[in-house]
PDB file of N, CA and C in Angstrom:
ATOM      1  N   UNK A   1      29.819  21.741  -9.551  1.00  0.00           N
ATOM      2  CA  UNK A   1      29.092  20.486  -9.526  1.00  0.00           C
ATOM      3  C   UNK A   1      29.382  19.691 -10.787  1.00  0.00           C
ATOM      4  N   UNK A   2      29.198  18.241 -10.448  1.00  0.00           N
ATOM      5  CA  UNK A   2      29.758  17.159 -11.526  1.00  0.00           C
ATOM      6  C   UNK A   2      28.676  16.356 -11.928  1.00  0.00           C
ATOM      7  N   UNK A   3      28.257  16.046 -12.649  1.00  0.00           N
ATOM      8  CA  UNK A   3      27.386  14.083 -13.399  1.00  0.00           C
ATOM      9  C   UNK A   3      28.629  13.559 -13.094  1.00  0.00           C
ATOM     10  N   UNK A   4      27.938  12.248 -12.478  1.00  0.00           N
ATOM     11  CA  UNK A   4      28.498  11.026 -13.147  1.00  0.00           C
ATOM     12  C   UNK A   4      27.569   9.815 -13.529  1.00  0.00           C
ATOM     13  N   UNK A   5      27.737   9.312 -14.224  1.00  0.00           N
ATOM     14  CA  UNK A   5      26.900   7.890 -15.105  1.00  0.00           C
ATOM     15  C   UNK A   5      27.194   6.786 -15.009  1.00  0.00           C
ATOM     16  N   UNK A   6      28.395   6.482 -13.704  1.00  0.00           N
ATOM     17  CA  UNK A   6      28.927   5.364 -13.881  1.00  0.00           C
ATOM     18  C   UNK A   6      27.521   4.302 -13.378  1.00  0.00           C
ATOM     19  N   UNK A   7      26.647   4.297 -12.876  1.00  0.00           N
ATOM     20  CA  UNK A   7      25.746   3.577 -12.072  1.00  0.00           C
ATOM     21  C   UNK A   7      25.025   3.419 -14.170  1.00  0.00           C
ATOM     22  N   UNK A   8      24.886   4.205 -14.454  1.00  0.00           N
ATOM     23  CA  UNK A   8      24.277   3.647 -15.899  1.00  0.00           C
ATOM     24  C   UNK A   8      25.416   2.919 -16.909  1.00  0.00           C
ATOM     25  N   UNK A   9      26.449   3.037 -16.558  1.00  0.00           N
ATOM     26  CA  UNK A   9      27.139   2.346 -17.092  1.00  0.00           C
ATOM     27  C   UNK A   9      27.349   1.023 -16.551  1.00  0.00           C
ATOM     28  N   UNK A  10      27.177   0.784 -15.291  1.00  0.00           N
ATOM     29  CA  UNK A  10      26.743  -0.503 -14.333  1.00  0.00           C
ATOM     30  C   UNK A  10      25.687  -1.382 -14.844  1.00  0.00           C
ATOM     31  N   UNK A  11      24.548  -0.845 -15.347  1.00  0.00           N
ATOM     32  CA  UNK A  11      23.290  -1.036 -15.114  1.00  0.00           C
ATOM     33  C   UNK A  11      23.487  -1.510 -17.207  1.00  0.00           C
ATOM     34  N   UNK A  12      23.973  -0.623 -17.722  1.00  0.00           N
ATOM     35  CA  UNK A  12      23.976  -1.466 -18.843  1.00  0.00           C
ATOM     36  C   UNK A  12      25.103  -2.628 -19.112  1.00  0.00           C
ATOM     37  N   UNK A  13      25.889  -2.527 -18.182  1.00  0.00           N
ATOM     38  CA  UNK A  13      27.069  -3.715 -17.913  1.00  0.00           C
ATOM     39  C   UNK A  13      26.198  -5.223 -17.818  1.00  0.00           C
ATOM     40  N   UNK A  14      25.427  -5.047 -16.455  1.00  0.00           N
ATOM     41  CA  UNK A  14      24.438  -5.869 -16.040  1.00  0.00           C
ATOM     42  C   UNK A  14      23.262  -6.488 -17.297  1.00  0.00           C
ATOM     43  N   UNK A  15      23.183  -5.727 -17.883  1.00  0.00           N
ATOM     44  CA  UNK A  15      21.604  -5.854 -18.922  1.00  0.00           C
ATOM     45  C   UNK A  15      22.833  -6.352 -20.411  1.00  0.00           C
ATOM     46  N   UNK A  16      23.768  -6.627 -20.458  1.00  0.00           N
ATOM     47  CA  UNK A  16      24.885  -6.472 -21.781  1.00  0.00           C
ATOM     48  C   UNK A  16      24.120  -5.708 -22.950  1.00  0.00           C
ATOM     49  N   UNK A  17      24.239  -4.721 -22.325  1.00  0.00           N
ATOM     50  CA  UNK A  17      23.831  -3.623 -23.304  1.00  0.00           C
ATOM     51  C   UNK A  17      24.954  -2.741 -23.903  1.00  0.00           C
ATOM     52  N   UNK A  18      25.047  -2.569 -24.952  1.00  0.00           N
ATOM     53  CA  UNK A  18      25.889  -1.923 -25.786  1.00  0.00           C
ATOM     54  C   UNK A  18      25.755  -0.113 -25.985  1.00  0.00           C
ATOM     55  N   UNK A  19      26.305   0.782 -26.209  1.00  0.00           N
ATOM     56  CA  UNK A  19      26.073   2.104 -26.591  1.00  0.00           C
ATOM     57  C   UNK A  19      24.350   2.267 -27.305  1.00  0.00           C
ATOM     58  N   UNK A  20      25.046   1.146 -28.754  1.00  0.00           N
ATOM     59  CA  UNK A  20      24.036   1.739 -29.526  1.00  0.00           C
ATOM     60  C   UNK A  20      22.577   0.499 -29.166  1.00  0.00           C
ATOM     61  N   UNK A  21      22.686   0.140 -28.324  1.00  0.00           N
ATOM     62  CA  UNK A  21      21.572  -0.545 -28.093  1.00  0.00           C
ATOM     63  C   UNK A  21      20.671   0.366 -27.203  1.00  0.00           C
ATOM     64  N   UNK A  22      21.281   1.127 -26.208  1.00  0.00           N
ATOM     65  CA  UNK A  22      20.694   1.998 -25.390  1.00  0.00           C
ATOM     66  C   UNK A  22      20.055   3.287 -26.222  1.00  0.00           C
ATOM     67  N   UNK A  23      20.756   3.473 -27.022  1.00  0.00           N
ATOM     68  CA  UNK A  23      20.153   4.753 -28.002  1.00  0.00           C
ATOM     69  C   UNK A  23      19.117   4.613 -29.042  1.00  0.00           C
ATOM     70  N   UNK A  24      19.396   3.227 -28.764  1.00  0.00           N
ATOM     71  CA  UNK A  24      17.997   2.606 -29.726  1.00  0.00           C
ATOM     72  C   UNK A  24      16.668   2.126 -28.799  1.00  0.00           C
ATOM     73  N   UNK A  25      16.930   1.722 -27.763  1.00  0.00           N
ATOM     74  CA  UNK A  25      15.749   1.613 -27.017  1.00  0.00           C
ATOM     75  C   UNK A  25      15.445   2.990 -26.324  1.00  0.00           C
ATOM     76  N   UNK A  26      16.128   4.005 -25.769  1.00  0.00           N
ATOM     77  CA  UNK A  26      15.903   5.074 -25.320  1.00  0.00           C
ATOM     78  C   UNK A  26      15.507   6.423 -26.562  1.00  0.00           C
ATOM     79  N   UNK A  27      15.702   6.012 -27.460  1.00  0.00           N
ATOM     80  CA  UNK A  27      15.645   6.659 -28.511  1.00  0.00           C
ATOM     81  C   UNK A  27      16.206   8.251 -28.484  1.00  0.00           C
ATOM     82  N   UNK A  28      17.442   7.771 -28.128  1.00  0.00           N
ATOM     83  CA  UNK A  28      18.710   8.823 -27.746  1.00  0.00           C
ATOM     84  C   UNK A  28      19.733   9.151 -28.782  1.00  0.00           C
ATOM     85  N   UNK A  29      19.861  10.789 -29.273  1.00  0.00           N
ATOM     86  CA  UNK A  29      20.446  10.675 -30.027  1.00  0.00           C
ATOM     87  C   UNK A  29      22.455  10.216 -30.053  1.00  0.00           C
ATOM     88  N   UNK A  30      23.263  10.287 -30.835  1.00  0.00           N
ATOM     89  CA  UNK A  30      24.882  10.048 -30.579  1.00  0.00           C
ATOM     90  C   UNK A  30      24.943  10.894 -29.464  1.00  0.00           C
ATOM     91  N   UNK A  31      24.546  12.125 -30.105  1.00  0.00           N
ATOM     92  CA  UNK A  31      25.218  13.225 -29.355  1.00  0.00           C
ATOM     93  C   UNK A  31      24.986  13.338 -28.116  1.00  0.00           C
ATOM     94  N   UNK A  32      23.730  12.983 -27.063  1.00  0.00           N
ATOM     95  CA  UNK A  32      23.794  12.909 -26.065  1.00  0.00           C
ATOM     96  C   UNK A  32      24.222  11.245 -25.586  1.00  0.00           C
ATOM     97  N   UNK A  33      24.488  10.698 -26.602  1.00  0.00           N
ATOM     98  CA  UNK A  33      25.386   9.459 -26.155  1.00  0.00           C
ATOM     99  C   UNK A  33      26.749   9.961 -25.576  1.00  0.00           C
ATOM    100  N   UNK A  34      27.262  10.852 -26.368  1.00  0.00           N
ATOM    101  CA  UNK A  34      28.545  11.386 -26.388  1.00  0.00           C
ATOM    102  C   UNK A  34      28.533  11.744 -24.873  1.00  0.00           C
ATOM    103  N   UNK A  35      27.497  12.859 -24.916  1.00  0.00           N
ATOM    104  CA  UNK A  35      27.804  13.510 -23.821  1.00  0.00           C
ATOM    105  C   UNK A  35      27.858  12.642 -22.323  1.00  0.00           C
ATOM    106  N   UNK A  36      27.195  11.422 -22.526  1.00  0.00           N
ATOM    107  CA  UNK A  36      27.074  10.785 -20.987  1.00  0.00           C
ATOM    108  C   UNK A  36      28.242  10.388 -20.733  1.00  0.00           C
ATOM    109  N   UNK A  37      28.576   9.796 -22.056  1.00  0.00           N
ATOM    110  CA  UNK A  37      29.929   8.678 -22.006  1.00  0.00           C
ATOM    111  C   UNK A  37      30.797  10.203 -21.329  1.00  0.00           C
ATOM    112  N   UNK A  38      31.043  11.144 -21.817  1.00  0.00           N
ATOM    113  CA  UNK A  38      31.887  12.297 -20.938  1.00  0.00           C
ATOM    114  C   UNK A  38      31.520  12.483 -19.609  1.00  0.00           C
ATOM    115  N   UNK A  39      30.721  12.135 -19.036  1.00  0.00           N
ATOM    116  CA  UNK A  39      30.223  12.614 -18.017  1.00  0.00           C
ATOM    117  C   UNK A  39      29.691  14.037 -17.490  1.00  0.00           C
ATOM    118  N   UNK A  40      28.917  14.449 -19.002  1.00  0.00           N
ATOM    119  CA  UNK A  40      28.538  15.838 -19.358  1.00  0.00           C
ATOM    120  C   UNK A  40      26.843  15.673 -18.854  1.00  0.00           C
ATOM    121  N   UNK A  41      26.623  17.344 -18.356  1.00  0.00           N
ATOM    122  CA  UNK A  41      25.083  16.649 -18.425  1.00  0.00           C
ATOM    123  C   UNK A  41      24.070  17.065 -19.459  1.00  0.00           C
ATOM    124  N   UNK A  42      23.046  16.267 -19.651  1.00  0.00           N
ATOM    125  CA  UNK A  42      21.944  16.240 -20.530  1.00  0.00           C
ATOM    126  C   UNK A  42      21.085  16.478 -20.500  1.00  0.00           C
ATOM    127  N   UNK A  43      19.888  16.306 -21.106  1.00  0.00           N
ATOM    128  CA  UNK A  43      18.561  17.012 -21.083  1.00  0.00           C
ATOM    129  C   UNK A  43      17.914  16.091 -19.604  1.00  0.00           C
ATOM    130  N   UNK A  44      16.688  16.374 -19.084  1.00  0.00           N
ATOM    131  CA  UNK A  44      16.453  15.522 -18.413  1.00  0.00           C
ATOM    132  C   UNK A  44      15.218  15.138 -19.011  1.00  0.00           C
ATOM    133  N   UNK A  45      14.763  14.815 -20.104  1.00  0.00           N
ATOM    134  CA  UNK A  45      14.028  14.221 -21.063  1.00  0.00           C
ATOM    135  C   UNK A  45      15.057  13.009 -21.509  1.00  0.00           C
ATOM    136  N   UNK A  46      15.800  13.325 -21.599  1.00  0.00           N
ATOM    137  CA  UNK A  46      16.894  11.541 -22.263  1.00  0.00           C
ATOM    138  C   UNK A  46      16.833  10.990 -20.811  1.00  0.00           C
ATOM    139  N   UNK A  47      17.372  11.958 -19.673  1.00  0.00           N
ATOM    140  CA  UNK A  47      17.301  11.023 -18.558  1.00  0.00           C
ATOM    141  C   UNK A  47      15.939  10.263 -18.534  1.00  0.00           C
ATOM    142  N   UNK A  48      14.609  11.068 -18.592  1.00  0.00           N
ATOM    143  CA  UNK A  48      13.789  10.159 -18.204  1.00  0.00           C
ATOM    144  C   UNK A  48      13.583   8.632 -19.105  1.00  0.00           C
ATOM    145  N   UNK A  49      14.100   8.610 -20.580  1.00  0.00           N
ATOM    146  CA  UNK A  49      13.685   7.861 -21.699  1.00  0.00           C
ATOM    147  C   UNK A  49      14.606   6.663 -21.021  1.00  0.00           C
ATOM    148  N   UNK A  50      15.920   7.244 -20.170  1.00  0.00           N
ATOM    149  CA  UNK A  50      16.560   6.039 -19.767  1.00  0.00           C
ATOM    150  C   UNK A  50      16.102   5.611 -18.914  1.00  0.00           C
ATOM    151  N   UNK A  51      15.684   5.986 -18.141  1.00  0.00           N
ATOM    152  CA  UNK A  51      14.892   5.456 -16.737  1.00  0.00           C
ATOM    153  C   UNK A  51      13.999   3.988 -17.296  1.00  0.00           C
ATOM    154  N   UNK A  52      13.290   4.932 -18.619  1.00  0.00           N
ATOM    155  CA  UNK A  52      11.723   4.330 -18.928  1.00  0.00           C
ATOM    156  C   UNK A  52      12.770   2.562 -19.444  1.00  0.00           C
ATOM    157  N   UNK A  53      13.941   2.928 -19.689  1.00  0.00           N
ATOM    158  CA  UNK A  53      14.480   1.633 -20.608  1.00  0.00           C
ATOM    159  C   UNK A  53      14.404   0.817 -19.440  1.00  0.00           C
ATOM    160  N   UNK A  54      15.391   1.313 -17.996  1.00  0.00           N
ATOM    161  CA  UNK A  54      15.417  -0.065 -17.076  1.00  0.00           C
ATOM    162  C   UNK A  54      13.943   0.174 -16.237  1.00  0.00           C
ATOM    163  N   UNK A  55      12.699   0.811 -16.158  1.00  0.00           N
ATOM    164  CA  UNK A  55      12.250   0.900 -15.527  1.00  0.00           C
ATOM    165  C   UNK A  55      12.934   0.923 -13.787  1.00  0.00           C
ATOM    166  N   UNK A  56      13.878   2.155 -14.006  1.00  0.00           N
ATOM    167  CA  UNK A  56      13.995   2.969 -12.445  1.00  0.00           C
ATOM    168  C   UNK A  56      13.744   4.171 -12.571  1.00  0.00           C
ATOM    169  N   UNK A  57      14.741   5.141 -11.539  1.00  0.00           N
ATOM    170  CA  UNK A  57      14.675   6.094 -10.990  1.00  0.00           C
ATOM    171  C   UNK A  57      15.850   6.960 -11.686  1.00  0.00           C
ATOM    172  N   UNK A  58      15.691   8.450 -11.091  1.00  0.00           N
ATOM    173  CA  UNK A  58      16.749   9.032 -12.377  1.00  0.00           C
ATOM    174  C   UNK A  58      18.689   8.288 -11.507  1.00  0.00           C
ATOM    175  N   UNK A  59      18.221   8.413  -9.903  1.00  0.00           N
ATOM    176  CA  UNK A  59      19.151   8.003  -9.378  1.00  0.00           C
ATOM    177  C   UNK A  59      19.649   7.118  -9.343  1.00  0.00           C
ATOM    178  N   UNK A  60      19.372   6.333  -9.958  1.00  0.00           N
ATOM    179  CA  UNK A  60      19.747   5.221 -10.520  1.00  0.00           C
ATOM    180  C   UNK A  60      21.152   4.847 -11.178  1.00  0.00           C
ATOM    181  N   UNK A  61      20.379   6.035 -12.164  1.00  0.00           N
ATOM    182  CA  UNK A  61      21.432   5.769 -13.287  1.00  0.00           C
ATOM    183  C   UNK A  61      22.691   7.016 -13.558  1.00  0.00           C
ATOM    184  N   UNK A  62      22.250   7.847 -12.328  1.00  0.00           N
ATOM    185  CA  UNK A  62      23.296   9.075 -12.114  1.00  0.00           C
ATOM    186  C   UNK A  62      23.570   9.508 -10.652  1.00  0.00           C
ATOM    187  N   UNK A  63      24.930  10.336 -10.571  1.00  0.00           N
ATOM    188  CA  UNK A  63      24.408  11.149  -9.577  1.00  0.00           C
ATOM    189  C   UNK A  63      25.457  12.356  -9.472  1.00  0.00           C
ATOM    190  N   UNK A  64      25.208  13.055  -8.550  1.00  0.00           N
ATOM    191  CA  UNK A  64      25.676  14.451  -8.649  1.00  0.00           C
ATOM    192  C   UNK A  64      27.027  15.092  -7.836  1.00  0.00           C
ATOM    193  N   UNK A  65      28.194  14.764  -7.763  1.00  0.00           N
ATOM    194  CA  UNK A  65      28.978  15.362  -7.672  1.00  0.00           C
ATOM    195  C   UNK A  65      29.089  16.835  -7.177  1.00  0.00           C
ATOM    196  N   UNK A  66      29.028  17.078  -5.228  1.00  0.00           N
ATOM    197  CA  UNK A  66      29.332  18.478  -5.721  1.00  0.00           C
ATOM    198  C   UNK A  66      30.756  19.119  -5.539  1.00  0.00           C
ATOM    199  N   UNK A  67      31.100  20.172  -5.416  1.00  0.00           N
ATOM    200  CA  UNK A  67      32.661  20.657  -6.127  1.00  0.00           C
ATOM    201  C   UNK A  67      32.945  21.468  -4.199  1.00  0.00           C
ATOM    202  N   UNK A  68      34.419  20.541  -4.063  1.00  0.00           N
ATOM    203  CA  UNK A  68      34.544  20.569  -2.166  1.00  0.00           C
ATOM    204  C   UNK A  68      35.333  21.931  -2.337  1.00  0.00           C
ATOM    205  N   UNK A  69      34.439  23.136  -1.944  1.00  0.00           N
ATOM    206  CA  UNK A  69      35.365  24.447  -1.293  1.00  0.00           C
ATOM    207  C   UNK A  69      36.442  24.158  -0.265  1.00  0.00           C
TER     208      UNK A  69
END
């Protein structure tokens, strides 16, 4: 199974939101900056802080990839 973030990367496209603007309103550290921008996954405490930024859903701003046997 995979993350992907591109829908939060949409969503801060839309809002012209920058990296460190999101880590400042989500109060997110680099490092799980790092990790989204990889498409790594994270706590789901940052997920929710992002949610709380656009006021949505976690699906929103992710989704789950699974791995085709």
């Amino acid at each position: 199974m995979k993350i992907c973030y591109n829908k939060l990367q949409k969503l801060m496209i839309d809002n012209q939101m920058k990296r460190q603007d999101l880590m400042r309103a989500a109060e997110i550290t680099s490092y799980a900056a790092t990790k989204i921008n990889k498409n790594e996954p994270v706590s789901l405490e940052v997920l929710m802080r992002i949610c709380q930024v656009f006021h949505c859903d976690i699906g929103d701003i992710c989704e789950v990839i699974l791995d085709e046997d």
